[in-house]
C-alpha atoms as a PDB file:
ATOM      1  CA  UNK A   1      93.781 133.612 116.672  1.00  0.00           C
ATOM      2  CA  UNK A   2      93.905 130.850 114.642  1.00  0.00           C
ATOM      3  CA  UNK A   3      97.509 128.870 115.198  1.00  0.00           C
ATOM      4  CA  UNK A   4      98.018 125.863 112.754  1.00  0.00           C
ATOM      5  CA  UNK A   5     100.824 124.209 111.817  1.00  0.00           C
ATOM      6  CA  UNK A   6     102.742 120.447 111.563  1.00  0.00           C
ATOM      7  CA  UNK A   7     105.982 118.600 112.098  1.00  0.00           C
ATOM      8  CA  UNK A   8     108.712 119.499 110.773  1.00  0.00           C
ATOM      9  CA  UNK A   9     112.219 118.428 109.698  1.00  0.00           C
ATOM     10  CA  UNK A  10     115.217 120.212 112.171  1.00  0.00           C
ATOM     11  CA  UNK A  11     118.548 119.108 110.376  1.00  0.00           C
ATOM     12  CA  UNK A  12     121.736 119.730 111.599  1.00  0.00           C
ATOM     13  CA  UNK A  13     122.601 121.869 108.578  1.00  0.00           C
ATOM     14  CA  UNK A  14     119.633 124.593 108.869  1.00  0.00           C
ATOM     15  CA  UNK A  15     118.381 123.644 111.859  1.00  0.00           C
ATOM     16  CA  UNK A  16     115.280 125.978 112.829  1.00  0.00           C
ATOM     17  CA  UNK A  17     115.643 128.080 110.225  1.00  0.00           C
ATOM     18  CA  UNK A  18     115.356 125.004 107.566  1.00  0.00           C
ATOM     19  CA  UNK A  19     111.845 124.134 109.948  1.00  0.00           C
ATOM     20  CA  UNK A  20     110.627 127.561 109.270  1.00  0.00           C
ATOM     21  CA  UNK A  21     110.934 127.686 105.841  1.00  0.00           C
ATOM     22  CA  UNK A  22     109.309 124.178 105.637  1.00  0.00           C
ATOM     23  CA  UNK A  23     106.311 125.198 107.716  1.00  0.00           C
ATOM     24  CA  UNK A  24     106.250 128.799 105.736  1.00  0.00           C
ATOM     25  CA  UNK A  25     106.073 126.438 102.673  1.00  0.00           C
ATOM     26  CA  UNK A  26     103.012 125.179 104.296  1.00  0.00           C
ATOM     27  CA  UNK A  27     101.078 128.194 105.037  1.00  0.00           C
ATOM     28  CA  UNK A  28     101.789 127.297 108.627  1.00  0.00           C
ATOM     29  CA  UNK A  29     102.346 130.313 111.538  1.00  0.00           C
ATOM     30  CA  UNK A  30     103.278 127.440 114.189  1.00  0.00           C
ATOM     31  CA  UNK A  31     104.985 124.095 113.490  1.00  0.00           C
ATOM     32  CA  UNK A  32     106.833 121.439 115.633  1.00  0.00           C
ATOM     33  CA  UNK A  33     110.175 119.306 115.394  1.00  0.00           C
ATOM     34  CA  UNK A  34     112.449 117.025 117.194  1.00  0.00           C
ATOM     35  CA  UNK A  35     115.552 118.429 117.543  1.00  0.00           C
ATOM     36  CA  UNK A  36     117.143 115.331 116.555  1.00  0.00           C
ATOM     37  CA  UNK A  37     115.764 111.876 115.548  1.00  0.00           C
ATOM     38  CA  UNK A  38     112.969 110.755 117.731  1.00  0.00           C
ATOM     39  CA  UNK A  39     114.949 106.905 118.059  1.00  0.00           C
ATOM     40  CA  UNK A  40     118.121 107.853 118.534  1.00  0.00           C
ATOM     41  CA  UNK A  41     120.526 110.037 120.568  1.00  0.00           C
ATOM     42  CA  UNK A  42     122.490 111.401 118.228  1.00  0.00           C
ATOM     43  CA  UNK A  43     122.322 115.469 118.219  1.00  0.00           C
ATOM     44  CA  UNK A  44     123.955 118.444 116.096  1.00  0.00           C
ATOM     45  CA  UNK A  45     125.059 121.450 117.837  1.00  0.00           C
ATOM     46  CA  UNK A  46     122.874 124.070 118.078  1.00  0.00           C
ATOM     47  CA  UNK A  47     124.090 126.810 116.073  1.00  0.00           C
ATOM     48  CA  UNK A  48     123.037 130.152 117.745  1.00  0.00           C
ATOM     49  CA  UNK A  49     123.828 132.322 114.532  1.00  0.00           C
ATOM     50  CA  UNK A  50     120.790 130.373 112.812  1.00  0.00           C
ATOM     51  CA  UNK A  51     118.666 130.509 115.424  1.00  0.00           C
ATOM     52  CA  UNK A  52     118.847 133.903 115.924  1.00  0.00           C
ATOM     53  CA  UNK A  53     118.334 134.378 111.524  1.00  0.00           C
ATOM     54  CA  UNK A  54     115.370 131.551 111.749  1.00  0.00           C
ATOM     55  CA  UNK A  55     113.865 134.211 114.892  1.00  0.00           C
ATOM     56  CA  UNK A  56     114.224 137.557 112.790  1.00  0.00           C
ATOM     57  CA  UNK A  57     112.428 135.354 109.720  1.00  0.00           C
ATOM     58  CA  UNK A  58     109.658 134.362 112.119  1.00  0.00           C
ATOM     59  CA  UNK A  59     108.918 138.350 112.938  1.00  0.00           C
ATOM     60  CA  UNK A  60     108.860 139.188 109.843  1.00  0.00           C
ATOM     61  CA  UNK A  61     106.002 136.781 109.155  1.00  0.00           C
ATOM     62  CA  UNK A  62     104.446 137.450 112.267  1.00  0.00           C
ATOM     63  CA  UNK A  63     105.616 133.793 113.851  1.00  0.00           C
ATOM     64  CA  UNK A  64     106.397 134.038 117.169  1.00  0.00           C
ATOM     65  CA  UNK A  65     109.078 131.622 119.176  1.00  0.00           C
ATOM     66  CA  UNK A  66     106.925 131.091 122.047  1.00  0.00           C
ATOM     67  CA  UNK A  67     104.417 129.678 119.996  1.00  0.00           C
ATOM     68  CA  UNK A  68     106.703 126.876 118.178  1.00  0.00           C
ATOM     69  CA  UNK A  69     106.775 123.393 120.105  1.00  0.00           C
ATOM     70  CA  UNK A  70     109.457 120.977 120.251  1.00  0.00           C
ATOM     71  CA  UNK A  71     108.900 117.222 120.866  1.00  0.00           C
ATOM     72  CA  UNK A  72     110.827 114.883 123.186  1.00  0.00           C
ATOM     73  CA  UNK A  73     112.198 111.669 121.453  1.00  0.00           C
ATOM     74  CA  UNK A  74     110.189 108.262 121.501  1.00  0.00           C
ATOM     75  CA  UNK A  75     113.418 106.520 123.206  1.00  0.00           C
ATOM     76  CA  UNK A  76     112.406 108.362 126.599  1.00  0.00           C
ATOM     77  CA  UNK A  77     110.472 106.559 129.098  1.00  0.00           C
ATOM     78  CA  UNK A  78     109.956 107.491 132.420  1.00  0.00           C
ATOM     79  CA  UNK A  79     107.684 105.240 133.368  1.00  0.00           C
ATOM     80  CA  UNK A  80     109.599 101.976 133.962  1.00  0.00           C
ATOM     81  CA  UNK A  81     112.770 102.016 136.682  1.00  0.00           C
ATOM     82  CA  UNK A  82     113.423  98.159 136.322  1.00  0.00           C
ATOM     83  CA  UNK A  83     116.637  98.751 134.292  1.00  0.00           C
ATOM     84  CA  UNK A  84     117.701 101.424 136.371  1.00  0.00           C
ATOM     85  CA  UNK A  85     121.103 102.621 133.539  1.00  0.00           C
ATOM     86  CA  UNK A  86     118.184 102.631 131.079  1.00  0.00           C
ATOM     87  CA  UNK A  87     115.568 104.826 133.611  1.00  0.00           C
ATOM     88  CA  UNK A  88     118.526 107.281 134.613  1.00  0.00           C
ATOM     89  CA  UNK A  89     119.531 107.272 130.911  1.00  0.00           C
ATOM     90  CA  UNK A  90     115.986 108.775 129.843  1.00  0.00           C
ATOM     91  CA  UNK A  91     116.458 111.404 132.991  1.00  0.00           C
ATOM     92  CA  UNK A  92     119.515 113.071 131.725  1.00  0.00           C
ATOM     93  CA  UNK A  93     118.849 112.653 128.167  1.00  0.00           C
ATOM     94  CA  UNK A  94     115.184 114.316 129.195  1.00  0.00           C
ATOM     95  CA  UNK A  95     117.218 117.055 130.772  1.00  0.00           C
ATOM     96  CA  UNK A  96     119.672 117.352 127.595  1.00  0.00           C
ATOM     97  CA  UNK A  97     116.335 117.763 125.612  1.00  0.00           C
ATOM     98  CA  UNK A  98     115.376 120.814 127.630  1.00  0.00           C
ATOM     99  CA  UNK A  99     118.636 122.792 127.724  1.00  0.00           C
ATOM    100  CA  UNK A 100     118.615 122.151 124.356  1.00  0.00           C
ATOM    101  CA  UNK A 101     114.876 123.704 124.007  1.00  0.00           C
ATOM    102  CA  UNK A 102     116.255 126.124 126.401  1.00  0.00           C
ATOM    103  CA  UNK A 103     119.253 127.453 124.074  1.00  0.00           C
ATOM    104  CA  UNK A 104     116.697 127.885 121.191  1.00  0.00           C
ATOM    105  CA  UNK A 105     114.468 129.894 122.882  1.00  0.00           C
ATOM    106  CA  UNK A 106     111.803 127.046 122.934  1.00  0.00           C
ATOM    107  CA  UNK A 107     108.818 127.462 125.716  1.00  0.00           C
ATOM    108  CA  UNK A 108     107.029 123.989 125.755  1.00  0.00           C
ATOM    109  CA  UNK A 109     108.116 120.628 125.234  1.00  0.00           C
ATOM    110  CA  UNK A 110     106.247 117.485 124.538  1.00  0.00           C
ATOM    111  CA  UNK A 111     106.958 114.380 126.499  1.00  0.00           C
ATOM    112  CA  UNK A 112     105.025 110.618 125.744  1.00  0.00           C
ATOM    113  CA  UNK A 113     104.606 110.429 129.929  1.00  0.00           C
ATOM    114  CA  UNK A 114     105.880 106.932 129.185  1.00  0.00           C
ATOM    115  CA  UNK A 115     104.852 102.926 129.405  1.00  0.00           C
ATOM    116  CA  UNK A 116     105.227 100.860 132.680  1.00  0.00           C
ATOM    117  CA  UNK A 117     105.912  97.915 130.875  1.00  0.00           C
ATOM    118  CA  UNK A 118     104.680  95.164 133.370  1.00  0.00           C
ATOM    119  CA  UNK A 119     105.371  97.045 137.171  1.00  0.00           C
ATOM    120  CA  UNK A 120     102.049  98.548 137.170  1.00  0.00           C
ATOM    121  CA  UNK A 121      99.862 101.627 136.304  1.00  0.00           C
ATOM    122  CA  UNK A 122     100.328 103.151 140.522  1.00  0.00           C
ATOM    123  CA  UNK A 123     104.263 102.279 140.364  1.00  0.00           C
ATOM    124  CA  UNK A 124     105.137 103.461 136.450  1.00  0.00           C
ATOM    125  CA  UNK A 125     103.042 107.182 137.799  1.00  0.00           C
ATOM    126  CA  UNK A 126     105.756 107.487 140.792  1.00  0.00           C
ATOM    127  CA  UNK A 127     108.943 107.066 138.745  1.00  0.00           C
ATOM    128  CA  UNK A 128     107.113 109.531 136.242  1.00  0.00           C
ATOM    129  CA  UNK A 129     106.576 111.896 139.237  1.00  0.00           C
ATOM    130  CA  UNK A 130     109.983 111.389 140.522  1.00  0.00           C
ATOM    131  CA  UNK A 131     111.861 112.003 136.903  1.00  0.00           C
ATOM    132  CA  UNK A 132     110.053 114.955 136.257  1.00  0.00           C
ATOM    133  CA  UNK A 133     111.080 116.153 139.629  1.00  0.00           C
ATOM    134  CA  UNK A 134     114.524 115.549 139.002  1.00  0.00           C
ATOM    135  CA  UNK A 135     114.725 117.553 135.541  1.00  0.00           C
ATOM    136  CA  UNK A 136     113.189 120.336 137.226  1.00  0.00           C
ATOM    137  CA  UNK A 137     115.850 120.492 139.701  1.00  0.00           C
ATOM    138  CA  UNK A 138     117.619 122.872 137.054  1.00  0.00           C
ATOM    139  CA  UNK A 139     115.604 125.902 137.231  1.00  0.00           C
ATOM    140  CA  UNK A 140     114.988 125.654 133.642  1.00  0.00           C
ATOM    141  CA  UNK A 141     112.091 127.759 132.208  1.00  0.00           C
ATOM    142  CA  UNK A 142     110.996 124.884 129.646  1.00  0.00           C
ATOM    143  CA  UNK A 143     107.680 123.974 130.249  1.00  0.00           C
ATOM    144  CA  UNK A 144     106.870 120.332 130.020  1.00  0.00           C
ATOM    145  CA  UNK A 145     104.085 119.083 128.534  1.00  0.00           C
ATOM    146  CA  UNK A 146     102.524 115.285 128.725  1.00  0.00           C
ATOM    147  CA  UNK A 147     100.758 114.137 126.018  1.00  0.00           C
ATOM    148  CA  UNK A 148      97.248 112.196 125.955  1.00  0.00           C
ATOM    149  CA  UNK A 149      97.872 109.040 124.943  1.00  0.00           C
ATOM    150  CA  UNK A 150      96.132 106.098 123.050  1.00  0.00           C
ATOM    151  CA  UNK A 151      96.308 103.520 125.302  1.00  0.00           C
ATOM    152  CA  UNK A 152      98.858 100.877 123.290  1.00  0.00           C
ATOM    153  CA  UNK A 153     100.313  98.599 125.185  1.00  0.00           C
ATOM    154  CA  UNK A 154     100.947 100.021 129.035  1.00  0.00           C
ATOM    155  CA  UNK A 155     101.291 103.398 127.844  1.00  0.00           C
ATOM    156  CA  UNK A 156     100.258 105.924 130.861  1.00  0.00           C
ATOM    157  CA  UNK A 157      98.631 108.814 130.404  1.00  0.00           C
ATOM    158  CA  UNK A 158      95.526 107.640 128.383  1.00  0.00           C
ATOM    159  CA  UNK A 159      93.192 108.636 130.988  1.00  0.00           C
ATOM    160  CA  UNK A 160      92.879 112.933 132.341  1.00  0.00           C
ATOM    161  CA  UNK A 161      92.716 110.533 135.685  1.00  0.00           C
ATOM    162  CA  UNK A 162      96.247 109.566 135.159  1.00  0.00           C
ATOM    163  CA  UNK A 163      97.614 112.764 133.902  1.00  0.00           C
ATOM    164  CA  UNK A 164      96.426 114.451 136.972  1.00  0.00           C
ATOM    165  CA  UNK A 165      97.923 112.475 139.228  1.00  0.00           C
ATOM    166  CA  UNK A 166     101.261 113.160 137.854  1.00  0.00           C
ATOM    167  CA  UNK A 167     100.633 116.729 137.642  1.00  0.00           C
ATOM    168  CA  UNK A 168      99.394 116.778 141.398  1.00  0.00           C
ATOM    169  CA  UNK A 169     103.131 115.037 142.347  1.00  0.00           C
ATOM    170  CA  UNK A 170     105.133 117.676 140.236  1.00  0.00           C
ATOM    171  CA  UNK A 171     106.908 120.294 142.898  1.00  0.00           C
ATOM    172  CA  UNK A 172     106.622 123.018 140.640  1.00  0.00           C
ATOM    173  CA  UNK A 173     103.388 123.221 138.512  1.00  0.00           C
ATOM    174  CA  UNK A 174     104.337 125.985 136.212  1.00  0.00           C
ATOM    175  CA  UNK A 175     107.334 123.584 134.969  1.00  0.00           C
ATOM    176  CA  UNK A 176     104.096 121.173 133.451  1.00  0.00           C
ATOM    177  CA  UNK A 177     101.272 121.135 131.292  1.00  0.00           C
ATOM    178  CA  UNK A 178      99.259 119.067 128.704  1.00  0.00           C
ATOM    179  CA  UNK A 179      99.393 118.236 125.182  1.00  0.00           C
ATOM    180  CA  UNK A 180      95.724 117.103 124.008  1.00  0.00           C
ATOM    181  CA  UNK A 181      96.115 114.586 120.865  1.00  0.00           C
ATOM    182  CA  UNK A 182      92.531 114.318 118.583  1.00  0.00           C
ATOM    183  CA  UNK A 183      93.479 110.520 117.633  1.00  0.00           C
ATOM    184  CA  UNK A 184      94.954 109.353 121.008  1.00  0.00           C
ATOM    185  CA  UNK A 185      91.682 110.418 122.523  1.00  0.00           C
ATOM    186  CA  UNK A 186      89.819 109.151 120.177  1.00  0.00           C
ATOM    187  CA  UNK A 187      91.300 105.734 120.631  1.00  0.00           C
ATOM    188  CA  UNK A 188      91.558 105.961 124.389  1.00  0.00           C
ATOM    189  CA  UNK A 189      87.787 105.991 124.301  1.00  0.00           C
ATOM    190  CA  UNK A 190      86.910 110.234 124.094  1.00  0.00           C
ATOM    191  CA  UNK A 191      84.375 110.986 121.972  1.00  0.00           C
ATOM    192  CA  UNK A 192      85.659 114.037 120.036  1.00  0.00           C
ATOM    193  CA  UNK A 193      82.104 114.589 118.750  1.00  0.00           C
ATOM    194  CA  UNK A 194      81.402 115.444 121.867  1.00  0.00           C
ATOM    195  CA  UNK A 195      84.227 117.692 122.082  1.00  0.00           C
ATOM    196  CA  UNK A 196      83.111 120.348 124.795  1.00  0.00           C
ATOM    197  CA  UNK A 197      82.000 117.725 126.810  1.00  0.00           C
ATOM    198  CA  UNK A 198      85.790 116.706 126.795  1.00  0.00           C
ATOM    199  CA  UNK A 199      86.888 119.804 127.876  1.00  0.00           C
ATOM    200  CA  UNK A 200      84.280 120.124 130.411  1.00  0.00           C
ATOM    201  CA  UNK A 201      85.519 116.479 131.904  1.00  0.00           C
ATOM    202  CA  UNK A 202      89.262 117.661 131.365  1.00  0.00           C
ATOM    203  CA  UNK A 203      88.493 121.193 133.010  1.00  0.00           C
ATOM    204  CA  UNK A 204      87.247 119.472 136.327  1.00  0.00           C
ATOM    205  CA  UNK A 205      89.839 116.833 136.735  1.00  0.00           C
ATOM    206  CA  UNK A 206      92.956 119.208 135.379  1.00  0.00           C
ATOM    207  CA  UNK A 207      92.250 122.441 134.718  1.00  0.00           C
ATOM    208  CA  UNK A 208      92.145 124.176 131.065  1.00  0.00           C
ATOM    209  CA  UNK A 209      95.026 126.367 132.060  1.00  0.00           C
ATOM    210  CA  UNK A 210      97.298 123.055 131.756  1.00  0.00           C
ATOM    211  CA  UNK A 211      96.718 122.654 128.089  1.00  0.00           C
ATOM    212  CA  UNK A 212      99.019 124.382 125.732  1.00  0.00           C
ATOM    213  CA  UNK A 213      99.486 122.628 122.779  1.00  0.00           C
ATOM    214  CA  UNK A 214      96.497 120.135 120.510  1.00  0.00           C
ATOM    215  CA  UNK A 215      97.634 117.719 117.958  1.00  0.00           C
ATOM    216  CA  UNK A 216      95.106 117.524 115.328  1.00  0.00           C
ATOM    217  CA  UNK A 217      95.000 113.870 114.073  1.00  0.00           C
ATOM    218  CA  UNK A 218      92.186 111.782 112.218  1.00  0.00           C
ATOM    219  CA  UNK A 219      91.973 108.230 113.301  1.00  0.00           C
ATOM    220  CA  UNK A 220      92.037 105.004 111.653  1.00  0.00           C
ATOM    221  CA  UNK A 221      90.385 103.263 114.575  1.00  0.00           C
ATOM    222  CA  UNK A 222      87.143 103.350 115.903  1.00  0.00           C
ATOM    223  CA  UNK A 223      86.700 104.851 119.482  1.00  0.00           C
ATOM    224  CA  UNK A 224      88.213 103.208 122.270  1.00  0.00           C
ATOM    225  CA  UNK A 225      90.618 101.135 120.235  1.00  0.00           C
ATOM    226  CA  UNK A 226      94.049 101.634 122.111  1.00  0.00           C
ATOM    227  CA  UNK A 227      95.442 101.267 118.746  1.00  0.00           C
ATOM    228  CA  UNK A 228      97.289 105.060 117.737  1.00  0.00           C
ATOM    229  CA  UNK A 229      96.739 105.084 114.413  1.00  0.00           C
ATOM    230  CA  UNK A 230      96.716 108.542 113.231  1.00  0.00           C
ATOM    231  CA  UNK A 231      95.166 109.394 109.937  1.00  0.00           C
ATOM    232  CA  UNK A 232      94.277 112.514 107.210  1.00  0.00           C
ATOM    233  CA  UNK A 233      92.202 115.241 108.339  1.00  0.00           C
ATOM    234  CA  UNK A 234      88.747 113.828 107.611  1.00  0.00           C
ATOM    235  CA  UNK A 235      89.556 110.535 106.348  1.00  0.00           C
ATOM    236  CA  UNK A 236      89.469 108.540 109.356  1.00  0.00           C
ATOM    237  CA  UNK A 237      86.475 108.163 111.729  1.00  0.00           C
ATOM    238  CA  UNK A 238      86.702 111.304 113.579  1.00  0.00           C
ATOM    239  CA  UNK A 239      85.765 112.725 110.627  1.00  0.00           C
ATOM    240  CA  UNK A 240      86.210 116.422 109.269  1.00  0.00           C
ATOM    241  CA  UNK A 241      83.668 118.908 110.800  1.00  0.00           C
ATOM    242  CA  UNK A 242      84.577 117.317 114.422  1.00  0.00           C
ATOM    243  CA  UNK A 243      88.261 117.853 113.806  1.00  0.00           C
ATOM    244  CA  UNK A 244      87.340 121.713 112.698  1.00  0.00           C
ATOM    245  CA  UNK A 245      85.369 122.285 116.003  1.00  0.00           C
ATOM    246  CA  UNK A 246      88.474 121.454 117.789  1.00  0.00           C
ATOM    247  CA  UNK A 247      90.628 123.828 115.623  1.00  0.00           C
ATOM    248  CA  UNK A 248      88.163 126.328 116.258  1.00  0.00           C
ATOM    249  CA  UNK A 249      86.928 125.866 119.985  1.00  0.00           C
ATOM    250  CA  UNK A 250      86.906 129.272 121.285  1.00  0.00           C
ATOM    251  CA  UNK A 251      88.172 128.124 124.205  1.00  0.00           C
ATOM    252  CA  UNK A 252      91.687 126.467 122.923  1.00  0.00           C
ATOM    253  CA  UNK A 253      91.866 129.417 121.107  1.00  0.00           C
ATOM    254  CA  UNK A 254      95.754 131.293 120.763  1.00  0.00           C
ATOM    255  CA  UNK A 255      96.871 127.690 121.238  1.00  0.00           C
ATOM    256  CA  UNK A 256      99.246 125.648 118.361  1.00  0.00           C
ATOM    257  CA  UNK A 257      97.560 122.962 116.856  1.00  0.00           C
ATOM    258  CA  UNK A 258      99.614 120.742 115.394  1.00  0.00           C
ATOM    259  CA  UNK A 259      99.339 117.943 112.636  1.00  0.00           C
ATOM    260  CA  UNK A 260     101.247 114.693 112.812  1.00  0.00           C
ATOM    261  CA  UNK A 261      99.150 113.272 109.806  1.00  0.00           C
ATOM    262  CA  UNK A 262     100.660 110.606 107.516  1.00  0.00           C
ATOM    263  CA  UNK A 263     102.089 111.136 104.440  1.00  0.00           C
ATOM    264  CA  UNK A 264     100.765 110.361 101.184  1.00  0.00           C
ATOM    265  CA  UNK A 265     102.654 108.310  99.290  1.00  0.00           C
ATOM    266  CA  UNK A 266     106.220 110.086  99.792  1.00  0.00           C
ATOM    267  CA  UNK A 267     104.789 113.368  99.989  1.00  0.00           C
ATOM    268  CA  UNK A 268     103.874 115.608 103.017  1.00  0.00           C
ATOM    269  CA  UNK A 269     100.146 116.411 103.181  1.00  0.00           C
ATOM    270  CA  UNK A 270     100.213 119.697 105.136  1.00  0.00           C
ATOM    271  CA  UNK A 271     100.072 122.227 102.419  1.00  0.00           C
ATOM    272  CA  UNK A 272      96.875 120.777 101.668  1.00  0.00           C
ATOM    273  CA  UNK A 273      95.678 120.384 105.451  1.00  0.00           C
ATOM    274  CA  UNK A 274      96.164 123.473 106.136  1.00  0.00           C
ATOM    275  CA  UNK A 275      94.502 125.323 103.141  1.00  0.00           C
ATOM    276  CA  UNK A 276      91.347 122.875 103.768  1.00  0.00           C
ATOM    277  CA  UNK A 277      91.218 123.800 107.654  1.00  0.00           C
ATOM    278  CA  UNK A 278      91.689 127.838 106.899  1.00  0.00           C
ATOM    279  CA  UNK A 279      88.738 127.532 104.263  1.00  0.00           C
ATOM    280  CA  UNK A 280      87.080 124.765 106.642  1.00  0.00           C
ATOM    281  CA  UNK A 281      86.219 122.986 103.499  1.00  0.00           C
ATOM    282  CA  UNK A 282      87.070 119.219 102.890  1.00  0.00           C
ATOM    283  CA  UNK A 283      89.440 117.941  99.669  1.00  0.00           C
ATOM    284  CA  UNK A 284      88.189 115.106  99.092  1.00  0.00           C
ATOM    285  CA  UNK A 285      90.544 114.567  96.239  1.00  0.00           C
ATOM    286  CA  UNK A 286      94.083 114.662  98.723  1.00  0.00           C
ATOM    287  CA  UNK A 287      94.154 111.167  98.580  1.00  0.00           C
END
C-alpha cells in the first residue's frame, strides 16, 4: 500500500487534529510534525480530548496512528559531550520528546543522530550510543529512528557504516530504527538511480527490517555534495522517475514516505506532490 504524505503544522490550539486536516487537505493518508518548533523548547500541553477526536477522524479515512511520524527538534544533538549542561540538556529534552510521542499514541520518532563538532567521528558515535541508552532506560515503546544524513559539516550518520555502528551499541534494538532521506543520500554520495543497489548495500550492513520511515526529497546538489539542499519532486537532480521508483519499491512498501519539499513562494507544494506521485506523472508547471 501506497503511504504518502508531508510535514505538517502541530499548533498548540488543534494540535493533531489541526495536522490531520492539513494532510487530509493534501490527499495525504500519512503525514509528519514536530510537536513543537524544531529550534526551540517551548511546548503546549498535549490535550488528550483532541487527540483522541484527531484518532476517530483518522479511522474514518482509513489513517492509521501507527503510521503517522513525529520528528525530534533540530536543537538536539547527541553527538558532542564537550558542554556537558548542553549534552545532558538534549538527553532529557530527547526523553521529553518521546513521552510526549508516547501520550499521543505516536510509534516512531525521527532523530538527526547528531554532529560531533570537532571531537571526532569514533568519539561523537559513543556519546550517541550512550544517550540513546539512557532514553531507553524508560521502558518507553517509542521507537527511535536515525535519519541518513547529508554529510554538512560533522554531521554523523551520512554513511549506513556509521548508522550501524550506533545501532550495534543500542541495548535494546527494537527501541531503534532508520529513517532513509532521498536528498541526504543523494548528497552523501548514494546514487538513487541506482536505488536497489542502495538497498542491497543498506540490507547487508543494517538490515531492511530497520527502516521504517523514507523522506522523499529532490536535490539541489549534485551527488556527493554534503550540501542538504532539498528540492521539488523532480526539479532537482535526482530527478522524477528515480524519486517514483523509491515511492514505489516493492520492497519499502506499507512504509510512510514523507515530503519535506520547499515551498513555493509562500505556499505549500504538497497538494500538488502528491496528486503528481499517485498519477506518477510530472507537473511541470508547479513552479
Amino acid at each position: 500500500m501506497l503511504l504518502i504524505g508531508s510535514h505538517v503544522n502541530f499548533g498548540s490550539k488543534d494540535q493533531l487534529l489541526g495536522s490531520l486536516n492539513i494532510a487530509l487537505s493534501y490527499g495525504a493518508n500519512t503525514f509528519m510534525f514536530y510537536t513543537g518548533a524544531p529550534q526551540n523548547t517551548l511546548r503546549s500541553k498535549i490535550d488528550d480530548s483532541i487527540t483522541k477526536e484527531a484518532i476517530l477522524k483518522m479511522e474514518e479515512n482509513n489513517m492509521k496512528l501507527e503510521n503517522i511520524i513525529v520528528h525530534a527538534p533540530y536543537i538536539i544533538n547527541l553527538a558532542n559531550n564537550k558542554d556537558e549542561s548542553k549534552y545532558d540538556f538534549s538527553i532529557r529534552f530527547l526523553k521529553e520528546e518521546v513521552k510526549r510521542c508516547e501520550k499521543i499514541g505516536i510509534k516512531y520518532l525521527v532523530l538527526h543522530p547528531g554532529s560531533h563538532v570537532g571531537i571526532g567521528v569514533e568519539e561523537g558515535i559513543i556519546n550517541i550510543i550512550y544517550a540513546l541508552n539512557k532514553v531507553n532506560e524508560e521502558n518507553q515503546n517509542v521507537i527511535i529512528l536515525l535519519e541518513t544524513m547529508a554529510g554538512k559539516g560533522t554531521e554523523i550518520g551520512t554513511y549506513f557504516e556509521q548508522l550501524k555502528t550506533i545501532i550495534d551499541g543500542v541495548n535494546d534494538k527494537t527501541k531503534i530504527g532508520v529513517c532513509l532521506d532521498t536528498c541526504h543520500l543523494n548528497d552523501a554520495g548514494y546514487d538513487i538511480s541506482n536505488f536497489e543497489q542502495i538497498l542491497d548495500d543498506f540490507d547487508k550492513i543494517i538490515g531492511l527490517s530497520y527502516v521504517h520511515c523514507v523522506h522523499v526529497n529532490d536535490s539541489k546538489n549534485e551527488i556527493g555534495a554534503h550540501k542538504d539542499r532539498h528540492e521539488n519532486i523532480g526539479y532537482g537532480t535526482i530527478g522524477f522517475n528515480n524519486l517514483i521508483n523509491v515511492i514505489y519499491c516493492p520492497r519499502l512498501d506499507n512504509i510512510p514516505k514523507i515530503l519535506e519539499t520547499p515551498w513555493i513562494g509562500e505556499n505549500p507544494p504538497y497538494k500538488e506532490e502528491i496528486e503528481m506521485i499517485r498519477n506518477k506523472k510530472f507537473n511541470s508547471k508547479l513552479k
